[in-house]
Protein backbone atom coordinates (compact mmCIF):
# COMPACT_ATOMS: atom_id res chain seq x y z
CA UNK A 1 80.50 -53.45 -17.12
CA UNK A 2 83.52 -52.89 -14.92
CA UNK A 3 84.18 -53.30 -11.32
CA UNK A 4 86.90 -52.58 -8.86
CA UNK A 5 87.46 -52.65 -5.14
CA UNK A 6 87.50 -49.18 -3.88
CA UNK A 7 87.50 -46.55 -1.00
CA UNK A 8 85.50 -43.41 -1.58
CA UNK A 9 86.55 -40.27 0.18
CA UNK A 10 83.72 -38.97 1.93
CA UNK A 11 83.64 -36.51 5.07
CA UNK A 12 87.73 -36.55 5.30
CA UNK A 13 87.71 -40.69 5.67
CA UNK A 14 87.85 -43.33 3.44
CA UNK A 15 84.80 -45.80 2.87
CA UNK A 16 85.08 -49.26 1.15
CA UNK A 17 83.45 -50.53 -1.04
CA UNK A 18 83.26 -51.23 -5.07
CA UNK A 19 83.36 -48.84 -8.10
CA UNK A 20 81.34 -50.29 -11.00
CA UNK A 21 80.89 -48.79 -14.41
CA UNK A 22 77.92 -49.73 -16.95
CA UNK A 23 77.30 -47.79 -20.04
CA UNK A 24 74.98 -45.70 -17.98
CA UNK A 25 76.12 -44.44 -15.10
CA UNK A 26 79.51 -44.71 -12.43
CA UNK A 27 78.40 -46.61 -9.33
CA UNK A 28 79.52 -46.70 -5.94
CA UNK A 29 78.61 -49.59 -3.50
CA UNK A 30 79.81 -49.66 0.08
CA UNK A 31 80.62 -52.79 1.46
CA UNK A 32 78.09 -54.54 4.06
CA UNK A 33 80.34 -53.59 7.01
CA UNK A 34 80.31 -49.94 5.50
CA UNK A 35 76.65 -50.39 5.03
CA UNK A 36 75.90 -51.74 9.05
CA UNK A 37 78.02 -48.92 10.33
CA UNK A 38 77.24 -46.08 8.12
CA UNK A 39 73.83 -44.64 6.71
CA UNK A 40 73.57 -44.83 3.30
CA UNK A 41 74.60 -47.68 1.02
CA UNK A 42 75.66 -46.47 -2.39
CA UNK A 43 76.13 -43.03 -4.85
CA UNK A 44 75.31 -42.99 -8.32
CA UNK A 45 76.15 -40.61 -11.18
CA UNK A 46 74.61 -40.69 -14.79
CA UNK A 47 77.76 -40.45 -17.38
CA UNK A 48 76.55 -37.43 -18.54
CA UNK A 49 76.70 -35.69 -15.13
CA UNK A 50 80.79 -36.51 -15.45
CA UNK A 51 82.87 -34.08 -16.94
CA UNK A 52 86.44 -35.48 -16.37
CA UNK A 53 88.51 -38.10 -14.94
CA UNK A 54 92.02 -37.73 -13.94
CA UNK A 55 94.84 -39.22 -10.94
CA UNK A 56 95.01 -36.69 -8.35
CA UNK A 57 98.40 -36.35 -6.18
CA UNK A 58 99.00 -37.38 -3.04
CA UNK A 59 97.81 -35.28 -0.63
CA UNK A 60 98.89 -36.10 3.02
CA UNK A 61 97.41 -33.24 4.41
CA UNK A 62 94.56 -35.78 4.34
CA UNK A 63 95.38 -38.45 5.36
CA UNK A 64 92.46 -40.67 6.55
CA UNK A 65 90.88 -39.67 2.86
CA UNK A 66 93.22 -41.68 1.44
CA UNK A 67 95.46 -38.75 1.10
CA UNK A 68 98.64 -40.81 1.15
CA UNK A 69 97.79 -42.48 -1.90
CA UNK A 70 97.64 -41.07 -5.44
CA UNK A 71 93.46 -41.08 -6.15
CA UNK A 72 91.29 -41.32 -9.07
CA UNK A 73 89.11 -37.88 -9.31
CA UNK A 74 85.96 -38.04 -11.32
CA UNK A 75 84.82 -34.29 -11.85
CA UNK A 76 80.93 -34.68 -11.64
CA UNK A 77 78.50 -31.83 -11.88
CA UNK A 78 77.82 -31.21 -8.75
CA UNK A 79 81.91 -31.58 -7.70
CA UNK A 80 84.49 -33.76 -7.18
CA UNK A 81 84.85 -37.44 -6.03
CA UNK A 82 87.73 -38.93 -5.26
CA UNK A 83 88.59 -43.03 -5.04
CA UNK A 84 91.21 -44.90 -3.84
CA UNK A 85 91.57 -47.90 -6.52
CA UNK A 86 94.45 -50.55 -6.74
CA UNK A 87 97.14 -49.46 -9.99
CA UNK A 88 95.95 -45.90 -10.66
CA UNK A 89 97.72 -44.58 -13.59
């Protein structure tokens, strides 16, 4: 298992949190203030459902999403989410 602080872009703004990975599935948990002031507390998607990673560029057109900052894009089935995380190569 693997864990980083993160922000997940979601709804044009940046939510914190951390990005875990098991050997089952990509995990994201926001953080308790996240949690108090948003509904919701965490997404989830099954490896399998993932069918690419990559860095995406900066895109300052965006920039509460973290838009300033080059992301990490994990192409799921159902789209794609992106994550601010420290050292993204």
């Amino acid at each position: 298992m693997k864990r980083w602080r993160a922000n997940h872009a979601q709804e044009g703004v940046v939510v914190g949190g951390r990005l875990t990975v098991t050997s089952e599935a990509l995990i994201f948990r926001r953080s308790f203030l996240q949690r108090m002031l948003r509904s919701g507390s965490s997404a989830q998607w099954e490896l399998s459902e993932i069918r690419d990673v990559s860095v995406a560029p900066r895109a300052l057109a965006e920039p509460f999403g973290g838009g300033h900052r080059r992301r990490l894009a994990v192409t799921t089935s159902s789209g794609v989410e992106l994550f601010v995380v420290p050292r993204v190569e």
